[in-house]
N, C-alpha and C. Protein backbone atom coordinates (compact mmCIF):
# COMPACT_ATOMS: atom_id res chain seq x y z
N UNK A 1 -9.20 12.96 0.48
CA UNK A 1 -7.89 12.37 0.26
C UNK A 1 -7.75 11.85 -1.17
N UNK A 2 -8.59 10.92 -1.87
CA UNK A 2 -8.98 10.58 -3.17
C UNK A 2 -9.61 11.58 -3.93
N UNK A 3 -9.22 12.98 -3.69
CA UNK A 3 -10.39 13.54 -4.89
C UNK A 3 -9.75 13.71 -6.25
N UNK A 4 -8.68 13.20 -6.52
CA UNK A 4 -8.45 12.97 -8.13
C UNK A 4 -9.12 11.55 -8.50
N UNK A 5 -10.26 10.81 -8.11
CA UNK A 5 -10.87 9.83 -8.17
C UNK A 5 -12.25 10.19 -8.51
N UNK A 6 -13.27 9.56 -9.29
CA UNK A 6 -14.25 9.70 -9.38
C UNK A 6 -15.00 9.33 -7.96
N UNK A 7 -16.11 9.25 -7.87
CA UNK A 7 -16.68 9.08 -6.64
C UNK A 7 -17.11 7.45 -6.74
N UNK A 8 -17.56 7.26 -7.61
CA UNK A 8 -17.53 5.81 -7.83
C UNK A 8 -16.18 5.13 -7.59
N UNK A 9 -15.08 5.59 -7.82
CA UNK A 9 -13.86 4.33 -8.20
C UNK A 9 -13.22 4.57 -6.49
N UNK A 10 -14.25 5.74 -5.66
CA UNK A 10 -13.67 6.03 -4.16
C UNK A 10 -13.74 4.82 -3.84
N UNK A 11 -15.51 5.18 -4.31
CA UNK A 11 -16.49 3.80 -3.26
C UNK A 11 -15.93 2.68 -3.28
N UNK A 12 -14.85 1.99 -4.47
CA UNK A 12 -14.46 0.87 -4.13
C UNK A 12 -13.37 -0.05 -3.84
N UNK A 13 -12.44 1.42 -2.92
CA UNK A 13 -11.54 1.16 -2.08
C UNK A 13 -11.65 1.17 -0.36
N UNK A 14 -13.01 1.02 -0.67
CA UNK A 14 -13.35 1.13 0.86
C UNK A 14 -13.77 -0.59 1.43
N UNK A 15 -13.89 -1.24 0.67
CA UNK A 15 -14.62 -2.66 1.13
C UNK A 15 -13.97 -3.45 1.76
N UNK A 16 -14.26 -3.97 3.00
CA UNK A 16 -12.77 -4.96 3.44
C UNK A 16 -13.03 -6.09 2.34
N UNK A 17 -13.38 -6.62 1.89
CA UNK A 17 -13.18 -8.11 1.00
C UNK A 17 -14.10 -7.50 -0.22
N UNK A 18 -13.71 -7.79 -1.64
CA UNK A 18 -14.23 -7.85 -2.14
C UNK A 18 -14.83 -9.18 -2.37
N UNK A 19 -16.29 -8.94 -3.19
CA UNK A 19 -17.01 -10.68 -3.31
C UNK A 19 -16.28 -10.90 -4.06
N UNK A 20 -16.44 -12.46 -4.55
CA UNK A 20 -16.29 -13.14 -5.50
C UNK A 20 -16.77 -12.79 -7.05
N UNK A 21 -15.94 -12.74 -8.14
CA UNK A 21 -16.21 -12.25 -9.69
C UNK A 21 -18.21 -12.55 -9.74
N UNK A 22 -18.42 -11.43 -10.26
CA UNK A 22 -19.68 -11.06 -10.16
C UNK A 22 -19.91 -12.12 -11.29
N UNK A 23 -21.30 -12.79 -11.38
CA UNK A 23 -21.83 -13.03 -12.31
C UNK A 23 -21.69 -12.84 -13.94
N UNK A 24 -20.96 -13.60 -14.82
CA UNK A 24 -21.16 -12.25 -16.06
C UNK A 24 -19.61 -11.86 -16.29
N UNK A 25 -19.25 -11.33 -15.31
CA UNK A 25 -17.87 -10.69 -15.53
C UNK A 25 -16.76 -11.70 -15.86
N UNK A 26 -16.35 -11.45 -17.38
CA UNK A 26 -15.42 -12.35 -17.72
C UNK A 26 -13.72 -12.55 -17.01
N UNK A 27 -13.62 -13.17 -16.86
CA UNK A 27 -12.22 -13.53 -15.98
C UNK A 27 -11.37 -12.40 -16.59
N UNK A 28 -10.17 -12.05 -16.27
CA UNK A 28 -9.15 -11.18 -16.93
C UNK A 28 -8.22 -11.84 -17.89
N UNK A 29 -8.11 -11.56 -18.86
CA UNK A 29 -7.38 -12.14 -20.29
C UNK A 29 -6.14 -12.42 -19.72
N UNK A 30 -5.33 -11.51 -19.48
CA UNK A 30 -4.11 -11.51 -18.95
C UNK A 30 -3.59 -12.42 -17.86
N UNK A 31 -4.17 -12.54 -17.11
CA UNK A 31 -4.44 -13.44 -16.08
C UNK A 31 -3.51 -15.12 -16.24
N UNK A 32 -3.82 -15.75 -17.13
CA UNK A 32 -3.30 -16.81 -17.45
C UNK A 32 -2.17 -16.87 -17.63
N UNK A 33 -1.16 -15.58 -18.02
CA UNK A 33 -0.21 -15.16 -17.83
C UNK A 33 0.81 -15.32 -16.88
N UNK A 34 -0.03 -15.76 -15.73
CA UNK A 34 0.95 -16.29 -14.17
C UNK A 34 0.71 -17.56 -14.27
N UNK A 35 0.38 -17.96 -15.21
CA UNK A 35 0.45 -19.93 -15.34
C UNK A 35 1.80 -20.33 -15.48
N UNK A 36 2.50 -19.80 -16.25
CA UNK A 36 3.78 -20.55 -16.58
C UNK A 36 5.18 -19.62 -16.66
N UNK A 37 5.96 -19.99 -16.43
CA UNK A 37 7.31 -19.12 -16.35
C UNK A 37 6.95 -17.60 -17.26
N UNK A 38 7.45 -16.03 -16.46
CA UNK A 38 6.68 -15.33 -16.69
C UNK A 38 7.87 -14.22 -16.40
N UNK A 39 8.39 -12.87 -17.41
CA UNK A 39 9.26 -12.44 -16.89
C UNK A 39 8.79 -11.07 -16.47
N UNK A 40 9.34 -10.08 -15.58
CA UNK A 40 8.91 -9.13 -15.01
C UNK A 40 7.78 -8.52 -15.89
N UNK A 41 8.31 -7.91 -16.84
CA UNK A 41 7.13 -6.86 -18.15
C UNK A 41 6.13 -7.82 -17.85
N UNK A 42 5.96 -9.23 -18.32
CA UNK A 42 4.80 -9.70 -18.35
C UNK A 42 3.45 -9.68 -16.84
N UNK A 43 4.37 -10.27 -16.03
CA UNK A 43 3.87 -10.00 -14.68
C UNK A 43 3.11 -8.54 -14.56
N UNK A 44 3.84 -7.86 -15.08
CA UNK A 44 3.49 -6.31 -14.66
C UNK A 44 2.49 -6.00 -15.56
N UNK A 45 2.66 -6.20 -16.70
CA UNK A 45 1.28 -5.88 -17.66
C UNK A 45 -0.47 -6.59 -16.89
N UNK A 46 -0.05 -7.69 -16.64
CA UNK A 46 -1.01 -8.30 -15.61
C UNK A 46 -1.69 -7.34 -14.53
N UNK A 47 -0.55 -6.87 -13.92
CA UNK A 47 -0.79 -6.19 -13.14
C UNK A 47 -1.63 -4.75 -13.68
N UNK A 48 -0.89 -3.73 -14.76
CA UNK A 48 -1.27 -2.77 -14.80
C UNK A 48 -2.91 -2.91 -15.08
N UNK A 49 -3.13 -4.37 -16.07
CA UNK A 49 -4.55 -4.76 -16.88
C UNK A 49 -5.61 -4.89 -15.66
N UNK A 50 -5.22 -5.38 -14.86
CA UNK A 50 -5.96 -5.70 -13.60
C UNK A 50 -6.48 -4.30 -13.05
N UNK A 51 -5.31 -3.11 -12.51
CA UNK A 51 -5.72 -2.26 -11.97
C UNK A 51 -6.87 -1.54 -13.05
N UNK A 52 -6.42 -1.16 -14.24
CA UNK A 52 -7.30 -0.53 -15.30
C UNK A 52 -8.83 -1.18 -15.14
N UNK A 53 -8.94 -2.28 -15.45
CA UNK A 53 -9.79 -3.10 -15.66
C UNK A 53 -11.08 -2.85 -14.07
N UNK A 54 -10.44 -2.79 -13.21
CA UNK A 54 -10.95 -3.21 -11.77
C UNK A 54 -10.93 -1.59 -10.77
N UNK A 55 -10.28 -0.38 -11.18
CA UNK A 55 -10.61 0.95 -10.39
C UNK A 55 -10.64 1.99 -11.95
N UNK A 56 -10.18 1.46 -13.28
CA UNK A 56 -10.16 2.77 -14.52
C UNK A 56 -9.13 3.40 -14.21
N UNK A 57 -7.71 3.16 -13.61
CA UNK A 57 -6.77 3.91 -13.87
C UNK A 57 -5.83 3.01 -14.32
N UNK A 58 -4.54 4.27 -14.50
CA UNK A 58 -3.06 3.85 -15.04
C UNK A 58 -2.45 4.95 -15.22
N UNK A 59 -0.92 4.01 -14.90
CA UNK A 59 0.20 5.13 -15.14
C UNK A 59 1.28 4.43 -15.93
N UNK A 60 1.08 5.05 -16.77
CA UNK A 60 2.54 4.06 -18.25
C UNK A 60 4.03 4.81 -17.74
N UNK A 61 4.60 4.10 -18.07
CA UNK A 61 6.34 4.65 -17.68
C UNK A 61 6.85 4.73 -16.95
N UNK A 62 6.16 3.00 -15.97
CA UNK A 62 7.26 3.01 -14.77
C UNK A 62 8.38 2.25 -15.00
N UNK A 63 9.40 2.25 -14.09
CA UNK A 63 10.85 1.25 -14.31
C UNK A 63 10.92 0.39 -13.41
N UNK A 64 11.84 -0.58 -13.53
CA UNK A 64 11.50 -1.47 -12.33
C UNK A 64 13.61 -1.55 -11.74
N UNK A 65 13.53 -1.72 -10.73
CA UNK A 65 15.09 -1.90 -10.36
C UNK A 65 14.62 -3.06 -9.24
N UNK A 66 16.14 -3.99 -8.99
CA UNK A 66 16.15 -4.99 -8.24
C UNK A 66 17.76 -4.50 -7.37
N UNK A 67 16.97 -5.22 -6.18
CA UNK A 67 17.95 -4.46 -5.10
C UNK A 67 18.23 -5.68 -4.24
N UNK A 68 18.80 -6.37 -3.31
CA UNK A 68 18.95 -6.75 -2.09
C UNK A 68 18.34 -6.07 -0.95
N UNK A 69 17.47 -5.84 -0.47
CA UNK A 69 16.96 -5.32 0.57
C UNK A 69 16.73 -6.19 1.81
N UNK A 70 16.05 -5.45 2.91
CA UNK A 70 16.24 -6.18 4.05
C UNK A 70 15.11 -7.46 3.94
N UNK A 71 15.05 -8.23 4.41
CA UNK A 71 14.17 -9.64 4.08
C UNK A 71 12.49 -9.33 4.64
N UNK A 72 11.86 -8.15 5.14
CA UNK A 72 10.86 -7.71 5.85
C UNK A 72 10.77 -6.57 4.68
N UNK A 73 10.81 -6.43 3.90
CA UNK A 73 10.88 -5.15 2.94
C UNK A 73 10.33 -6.16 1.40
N UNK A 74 9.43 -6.24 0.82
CA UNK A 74 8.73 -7.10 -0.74
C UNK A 74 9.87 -6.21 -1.16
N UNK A 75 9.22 -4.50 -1.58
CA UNK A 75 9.45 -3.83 -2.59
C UNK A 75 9.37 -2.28 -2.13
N UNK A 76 9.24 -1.36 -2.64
CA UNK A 76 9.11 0.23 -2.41
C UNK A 76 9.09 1.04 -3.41
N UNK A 77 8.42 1.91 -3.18
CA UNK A 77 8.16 2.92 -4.79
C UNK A 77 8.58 4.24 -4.10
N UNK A 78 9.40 5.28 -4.46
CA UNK A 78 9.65 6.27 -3.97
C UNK A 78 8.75 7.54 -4.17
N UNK A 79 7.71 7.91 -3.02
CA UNK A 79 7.35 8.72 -3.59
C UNK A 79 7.44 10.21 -4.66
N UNK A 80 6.67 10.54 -5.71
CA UNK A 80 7.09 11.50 -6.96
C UNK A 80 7.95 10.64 -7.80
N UNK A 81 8.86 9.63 -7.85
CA UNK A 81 9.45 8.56 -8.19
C UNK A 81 8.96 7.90 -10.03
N UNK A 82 9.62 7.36 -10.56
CA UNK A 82 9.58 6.44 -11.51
C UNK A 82 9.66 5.18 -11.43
N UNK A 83 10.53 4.68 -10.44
CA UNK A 83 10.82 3.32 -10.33
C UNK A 83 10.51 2.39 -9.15
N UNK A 84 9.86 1.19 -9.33
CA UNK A 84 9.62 0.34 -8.03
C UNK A 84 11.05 -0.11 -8.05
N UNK A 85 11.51 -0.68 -6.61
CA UNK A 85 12.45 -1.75 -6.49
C UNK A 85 12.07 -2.85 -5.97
N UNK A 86 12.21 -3.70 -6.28
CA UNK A 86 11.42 -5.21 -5.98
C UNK A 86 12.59 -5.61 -5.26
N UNK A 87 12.47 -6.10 -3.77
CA UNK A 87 13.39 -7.20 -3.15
C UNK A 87 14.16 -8.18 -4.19
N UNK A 88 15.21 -8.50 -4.54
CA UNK A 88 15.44 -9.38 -5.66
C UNK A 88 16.06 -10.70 -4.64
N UNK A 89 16.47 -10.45 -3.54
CA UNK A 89 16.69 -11.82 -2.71
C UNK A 89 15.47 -12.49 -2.04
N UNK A 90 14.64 -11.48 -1.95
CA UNK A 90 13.07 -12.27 -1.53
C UNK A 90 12.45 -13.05 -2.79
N UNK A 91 12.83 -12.43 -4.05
CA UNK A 91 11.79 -12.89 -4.88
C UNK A 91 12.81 -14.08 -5.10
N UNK A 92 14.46 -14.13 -5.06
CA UNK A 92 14.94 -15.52 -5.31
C UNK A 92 14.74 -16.78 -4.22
N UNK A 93 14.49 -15.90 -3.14
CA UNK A 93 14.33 -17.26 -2.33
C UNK A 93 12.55 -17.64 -2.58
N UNK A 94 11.75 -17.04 -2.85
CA UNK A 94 10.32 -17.09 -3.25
C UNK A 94 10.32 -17.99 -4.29
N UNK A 95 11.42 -18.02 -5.12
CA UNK A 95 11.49 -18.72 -6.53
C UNK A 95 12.09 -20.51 -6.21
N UNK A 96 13.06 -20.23 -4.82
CA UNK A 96 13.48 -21.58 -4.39
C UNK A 96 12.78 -22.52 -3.82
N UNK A 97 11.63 -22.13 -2.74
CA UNK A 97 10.34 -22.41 -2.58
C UNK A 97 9.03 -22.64 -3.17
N UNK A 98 8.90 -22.01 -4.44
CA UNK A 98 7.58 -21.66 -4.83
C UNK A 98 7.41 -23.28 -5.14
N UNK A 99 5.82 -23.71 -5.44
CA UNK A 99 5.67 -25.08 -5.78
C UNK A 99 5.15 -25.16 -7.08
N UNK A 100 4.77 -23.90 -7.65
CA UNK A 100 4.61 -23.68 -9.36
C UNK A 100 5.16 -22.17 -9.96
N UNK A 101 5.02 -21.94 -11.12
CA UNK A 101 5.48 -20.94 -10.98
C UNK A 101 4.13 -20.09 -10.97
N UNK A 102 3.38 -20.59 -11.38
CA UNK A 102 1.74 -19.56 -10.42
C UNK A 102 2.01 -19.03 -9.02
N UNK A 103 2.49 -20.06 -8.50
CA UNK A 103 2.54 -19.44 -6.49
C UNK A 103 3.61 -18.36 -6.94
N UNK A 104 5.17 -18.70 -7.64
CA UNK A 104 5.89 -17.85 -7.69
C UNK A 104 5.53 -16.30 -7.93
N UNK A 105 4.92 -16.31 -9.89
CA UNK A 105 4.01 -15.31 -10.44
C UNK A 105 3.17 -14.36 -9.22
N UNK A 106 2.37 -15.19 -8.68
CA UNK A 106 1.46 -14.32 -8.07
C UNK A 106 2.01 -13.30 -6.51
N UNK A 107 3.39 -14.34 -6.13
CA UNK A 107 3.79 -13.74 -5.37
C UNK A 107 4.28 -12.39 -5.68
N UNK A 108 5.13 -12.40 -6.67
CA UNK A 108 5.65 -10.87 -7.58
C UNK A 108 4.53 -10.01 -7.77
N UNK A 109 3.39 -10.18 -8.48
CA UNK A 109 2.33 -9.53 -8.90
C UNK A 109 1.83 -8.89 -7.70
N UNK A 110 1.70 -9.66 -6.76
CA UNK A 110 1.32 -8.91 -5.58
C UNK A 110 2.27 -7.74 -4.94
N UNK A 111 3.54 -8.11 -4.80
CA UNK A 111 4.61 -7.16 -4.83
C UNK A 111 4.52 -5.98 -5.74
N UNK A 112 4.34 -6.83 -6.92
CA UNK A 112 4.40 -5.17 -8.12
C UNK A 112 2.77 -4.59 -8.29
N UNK A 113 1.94 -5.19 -7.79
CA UNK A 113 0.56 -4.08 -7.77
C UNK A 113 0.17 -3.40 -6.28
N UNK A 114 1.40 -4.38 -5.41
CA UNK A 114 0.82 -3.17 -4.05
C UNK A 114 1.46 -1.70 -4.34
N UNK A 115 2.71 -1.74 -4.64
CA UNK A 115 4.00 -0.57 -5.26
C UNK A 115 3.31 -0.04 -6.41
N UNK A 116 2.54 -0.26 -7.56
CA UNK A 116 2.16 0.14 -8.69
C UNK A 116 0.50 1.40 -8.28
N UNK A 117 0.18 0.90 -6.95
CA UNK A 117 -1.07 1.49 -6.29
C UNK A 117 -0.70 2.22 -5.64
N UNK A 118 0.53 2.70 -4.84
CA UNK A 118 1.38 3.63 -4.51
C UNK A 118 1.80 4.65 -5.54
N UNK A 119 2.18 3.93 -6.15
CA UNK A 119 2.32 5.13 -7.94
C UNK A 119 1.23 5.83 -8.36
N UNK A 120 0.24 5.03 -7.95
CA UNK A 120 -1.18 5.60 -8.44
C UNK A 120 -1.29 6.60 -7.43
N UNK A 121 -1.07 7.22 -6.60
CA UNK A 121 -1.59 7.90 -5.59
C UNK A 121 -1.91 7.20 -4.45
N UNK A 122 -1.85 6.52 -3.64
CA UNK A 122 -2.34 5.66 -2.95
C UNK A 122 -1.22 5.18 -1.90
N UNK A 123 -1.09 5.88 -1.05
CA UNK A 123 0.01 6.25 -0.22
C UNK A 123 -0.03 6.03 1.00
N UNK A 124 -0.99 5.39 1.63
CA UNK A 124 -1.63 5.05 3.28
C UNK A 124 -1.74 3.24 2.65
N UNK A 125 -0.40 2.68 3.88
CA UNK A 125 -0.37 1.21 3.47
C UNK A 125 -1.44 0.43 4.15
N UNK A 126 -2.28 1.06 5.10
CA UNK A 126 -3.50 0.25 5.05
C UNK A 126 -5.01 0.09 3.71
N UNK A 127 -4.91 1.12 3.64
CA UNK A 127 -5.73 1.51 2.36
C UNK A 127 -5.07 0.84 0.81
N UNK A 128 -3.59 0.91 0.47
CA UNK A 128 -3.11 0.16 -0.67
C UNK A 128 -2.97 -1.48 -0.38
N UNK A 129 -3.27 -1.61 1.00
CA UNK A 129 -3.11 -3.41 1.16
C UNK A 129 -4.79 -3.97 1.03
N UNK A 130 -5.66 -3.51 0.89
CA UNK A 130 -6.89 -3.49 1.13
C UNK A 130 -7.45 -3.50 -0.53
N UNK A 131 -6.98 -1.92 -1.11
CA UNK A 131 -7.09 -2.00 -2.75
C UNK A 131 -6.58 -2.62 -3.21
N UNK A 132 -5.51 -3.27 -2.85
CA UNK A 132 -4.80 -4.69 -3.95
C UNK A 132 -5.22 -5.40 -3.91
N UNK A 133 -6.21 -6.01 -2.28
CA UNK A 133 -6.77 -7.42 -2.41
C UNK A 133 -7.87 -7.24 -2.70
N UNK A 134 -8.82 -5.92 -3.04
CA UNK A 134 -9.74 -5.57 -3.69
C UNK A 134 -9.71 -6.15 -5.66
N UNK A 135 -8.88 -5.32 -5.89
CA UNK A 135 -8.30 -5.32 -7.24
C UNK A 135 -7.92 -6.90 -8.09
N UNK A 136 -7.39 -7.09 -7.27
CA UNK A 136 -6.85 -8.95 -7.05
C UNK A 136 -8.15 -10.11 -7.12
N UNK A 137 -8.83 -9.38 -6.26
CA UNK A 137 -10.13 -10.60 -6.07
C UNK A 137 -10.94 -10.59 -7.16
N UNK A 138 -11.46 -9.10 -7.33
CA UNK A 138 -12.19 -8.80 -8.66
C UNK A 138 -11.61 -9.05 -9.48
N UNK A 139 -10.24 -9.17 -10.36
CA UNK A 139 -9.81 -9.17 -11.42
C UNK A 139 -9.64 -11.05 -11.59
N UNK A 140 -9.30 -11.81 -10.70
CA UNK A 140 -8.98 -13.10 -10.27
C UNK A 140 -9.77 -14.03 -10.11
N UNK A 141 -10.57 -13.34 -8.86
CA UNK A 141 -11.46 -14.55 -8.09
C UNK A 141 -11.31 -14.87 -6.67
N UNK A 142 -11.59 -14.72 -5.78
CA UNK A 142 -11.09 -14.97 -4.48
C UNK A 142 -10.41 -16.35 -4.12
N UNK A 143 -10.60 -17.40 -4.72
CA UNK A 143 -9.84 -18.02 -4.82
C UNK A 143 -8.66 -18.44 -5.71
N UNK A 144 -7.95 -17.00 -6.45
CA UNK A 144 -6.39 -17.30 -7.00
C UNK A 144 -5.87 -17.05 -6.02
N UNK A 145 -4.50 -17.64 -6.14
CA UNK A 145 -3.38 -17.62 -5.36
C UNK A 145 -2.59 -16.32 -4.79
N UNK A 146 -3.05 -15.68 -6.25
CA UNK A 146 -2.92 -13.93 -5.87
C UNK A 146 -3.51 -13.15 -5.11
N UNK A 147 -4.47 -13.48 -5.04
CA UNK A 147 -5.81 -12.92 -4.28
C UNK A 147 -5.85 -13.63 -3.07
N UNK A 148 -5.41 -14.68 -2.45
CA UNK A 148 -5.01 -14.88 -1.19
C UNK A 148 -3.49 -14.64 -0.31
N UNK A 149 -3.20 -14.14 -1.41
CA UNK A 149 -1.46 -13.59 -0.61
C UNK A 149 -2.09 -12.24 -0.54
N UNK A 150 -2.86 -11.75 -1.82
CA UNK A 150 -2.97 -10.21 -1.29
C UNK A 150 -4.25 -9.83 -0.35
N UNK A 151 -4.97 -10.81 0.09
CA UNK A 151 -5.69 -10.68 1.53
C UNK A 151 -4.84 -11.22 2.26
N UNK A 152 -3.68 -11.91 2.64
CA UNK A 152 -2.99 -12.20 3.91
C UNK A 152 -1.88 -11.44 3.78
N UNK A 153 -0.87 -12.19 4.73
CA UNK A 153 0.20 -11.82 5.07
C UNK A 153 1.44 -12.62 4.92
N UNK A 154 1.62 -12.09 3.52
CA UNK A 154 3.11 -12.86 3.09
C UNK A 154 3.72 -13.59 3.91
N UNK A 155 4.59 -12.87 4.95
CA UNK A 155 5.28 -13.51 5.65
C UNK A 155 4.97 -14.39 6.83
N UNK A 156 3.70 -14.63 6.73
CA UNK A 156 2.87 -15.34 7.72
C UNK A 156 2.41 -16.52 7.17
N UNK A 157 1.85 -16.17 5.32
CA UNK A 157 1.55 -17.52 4.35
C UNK A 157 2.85 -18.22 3.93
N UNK A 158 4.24 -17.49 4.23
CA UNK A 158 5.78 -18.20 3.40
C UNK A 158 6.90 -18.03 5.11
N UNK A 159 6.83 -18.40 6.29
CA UNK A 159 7.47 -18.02 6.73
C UNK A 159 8.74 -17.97 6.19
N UNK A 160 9.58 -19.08 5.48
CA UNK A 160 10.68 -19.06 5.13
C UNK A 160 10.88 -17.71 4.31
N UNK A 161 10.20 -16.78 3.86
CA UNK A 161 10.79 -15.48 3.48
C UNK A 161 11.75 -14.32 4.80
N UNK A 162 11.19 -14.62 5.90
CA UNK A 162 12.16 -13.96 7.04
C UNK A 162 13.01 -14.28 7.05
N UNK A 163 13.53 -15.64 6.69
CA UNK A 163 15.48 -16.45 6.33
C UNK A 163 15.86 -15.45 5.24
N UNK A 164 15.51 -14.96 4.31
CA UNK A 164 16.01 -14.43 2.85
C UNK A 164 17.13 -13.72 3.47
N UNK A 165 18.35 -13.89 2.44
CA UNK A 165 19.24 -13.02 2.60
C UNK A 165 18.84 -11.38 2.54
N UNK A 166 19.60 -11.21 3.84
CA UNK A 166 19.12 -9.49 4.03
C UNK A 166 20.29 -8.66 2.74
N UNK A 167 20.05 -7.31 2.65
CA UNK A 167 20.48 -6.45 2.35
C UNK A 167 20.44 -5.16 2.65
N UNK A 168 21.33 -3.89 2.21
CA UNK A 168 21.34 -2.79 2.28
C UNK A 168 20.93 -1.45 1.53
N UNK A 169 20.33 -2.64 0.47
CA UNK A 169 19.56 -1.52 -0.89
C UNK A 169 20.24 -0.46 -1.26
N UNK A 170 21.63 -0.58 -1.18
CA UNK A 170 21.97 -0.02 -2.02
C UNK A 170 22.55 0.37 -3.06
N UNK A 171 22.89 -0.72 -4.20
CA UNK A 171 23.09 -0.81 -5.59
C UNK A 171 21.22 -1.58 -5.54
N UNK A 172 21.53 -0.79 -7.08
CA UNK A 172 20.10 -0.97 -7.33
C UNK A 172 20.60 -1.19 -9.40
N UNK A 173 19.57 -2.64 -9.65
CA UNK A 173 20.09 -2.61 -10.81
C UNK A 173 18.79 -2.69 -11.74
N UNK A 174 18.65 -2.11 -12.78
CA UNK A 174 17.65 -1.66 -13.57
C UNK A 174 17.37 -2.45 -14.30
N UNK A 175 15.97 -3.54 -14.46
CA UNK A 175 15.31 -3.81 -15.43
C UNK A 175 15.30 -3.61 -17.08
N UNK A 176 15.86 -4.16 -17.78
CA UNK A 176 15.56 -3.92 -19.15
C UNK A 176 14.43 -4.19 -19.58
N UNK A 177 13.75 -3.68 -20.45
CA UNK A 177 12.32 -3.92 -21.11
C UNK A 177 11.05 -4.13 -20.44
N UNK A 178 11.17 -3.11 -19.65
CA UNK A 178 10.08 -3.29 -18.47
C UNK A 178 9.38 -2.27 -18.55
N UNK A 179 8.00 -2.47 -18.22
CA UNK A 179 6.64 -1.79 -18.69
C UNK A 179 6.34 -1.32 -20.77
N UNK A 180 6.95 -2.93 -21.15
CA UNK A 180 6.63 -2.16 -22.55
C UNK A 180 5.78 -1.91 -23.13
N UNK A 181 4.69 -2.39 -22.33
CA UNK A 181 3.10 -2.08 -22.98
C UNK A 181 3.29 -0.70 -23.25
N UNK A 182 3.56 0.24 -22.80
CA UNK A 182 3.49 1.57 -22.83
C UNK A 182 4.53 2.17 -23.78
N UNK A 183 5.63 1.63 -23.14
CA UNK A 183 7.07 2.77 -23.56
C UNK A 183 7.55 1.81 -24.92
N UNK A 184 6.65 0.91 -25.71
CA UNK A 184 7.81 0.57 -26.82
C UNK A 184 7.43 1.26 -28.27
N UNK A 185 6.70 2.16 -28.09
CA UNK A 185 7.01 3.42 -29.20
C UNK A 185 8.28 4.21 -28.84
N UNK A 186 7.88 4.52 -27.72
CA UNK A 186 9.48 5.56 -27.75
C UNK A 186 10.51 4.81 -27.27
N UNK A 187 11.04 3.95 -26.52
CA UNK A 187 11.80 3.36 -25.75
C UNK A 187 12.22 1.90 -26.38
N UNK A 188 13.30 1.80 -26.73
CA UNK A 188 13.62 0.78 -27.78
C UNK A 188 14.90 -0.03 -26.56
């Protein structure tokens, strides 16, 4: 199923928990990045640094769109696709709740690296909920905030996200300046 994967980067989507940051292994630079008010591109660079850093892949030139969707729905990446859509009434009521903007941050990040591991190939949502909290722990620490939403269950750690105003996804409005790590040679 993974054979555009090395055999090594298989082996380490298979682990239910990853340990705790190995010995040695310096924290992720980027990382600090979900400390303080943080806008999508940034979040997402986090994200992409993490996946690179923690399985050796990437995919530059995704888009991001914000939708109203139903309140049981984070986000979705269409498969063959360019663009995630991130719940934008989950992430505002996530934002009305959150108690820093770290809890906020990490909540998104988790949203945009489960969808960003879908982009990667990674298309069986038991297996991409497993590699994110893989990816998450190693890149983090098992004890960030990120790394415990992406071993649980959102809507089980925030019940108040099942109140979020529902939607019908369908206006969908497009992100400006998103993923510019990649696209700001060509994409102005």
């Amino acid at each position: 199923m993974y054979s555009f994967l090395s055999a090594a980067t298989r082996s380490l989507i298979l682990p239910e928990r990853a340990p705790a940051r190995p010995p040695g292994d310096r924290p992720l630079r980027e990382a600090a990045w979900l400390d303080g008010p943080a806008n999508y591109d940034h979040i997402f660079q986090v994200v992409r640094a993490a996946v690179h850093r923690v399985l050796g892949i990437e995919r530059p030139g995704l888009g991001l769109g914000l939708s109203d969707l139903p309140p049981g729905l984070g986000a979705y990446w269409q498969v063959a696709g360019n663009v995630i859509v991130l719940n934008e009434s989950l992430v505002a009521t996530m934002r009305a709740h959150a108690r820093s903007p770290l809890e906020l941050n990490s909540f998104v990040y988790v949203l945009l690296a489960h969808e960003y591991l879908h982009a990667l190939g990674y298309l069986e949502e038991g297996t991409v909920r497993r590699v994110t909290a893989y990816v998450t722990q190693r890149a983090f620490g098992a004890e960030h905030p990120a790394s415990r939403m992406a071993s649980g269950d959102l809507w089980r750690m925030f019940p108040f996200l099942s109140y979020a105003r529902g939607g019908d996804g369908r206006s969908i409005r497009i992100v400006r300046r998103f993923d510019t790590s990649s696209t700001d040679t060509y994409i102005r």
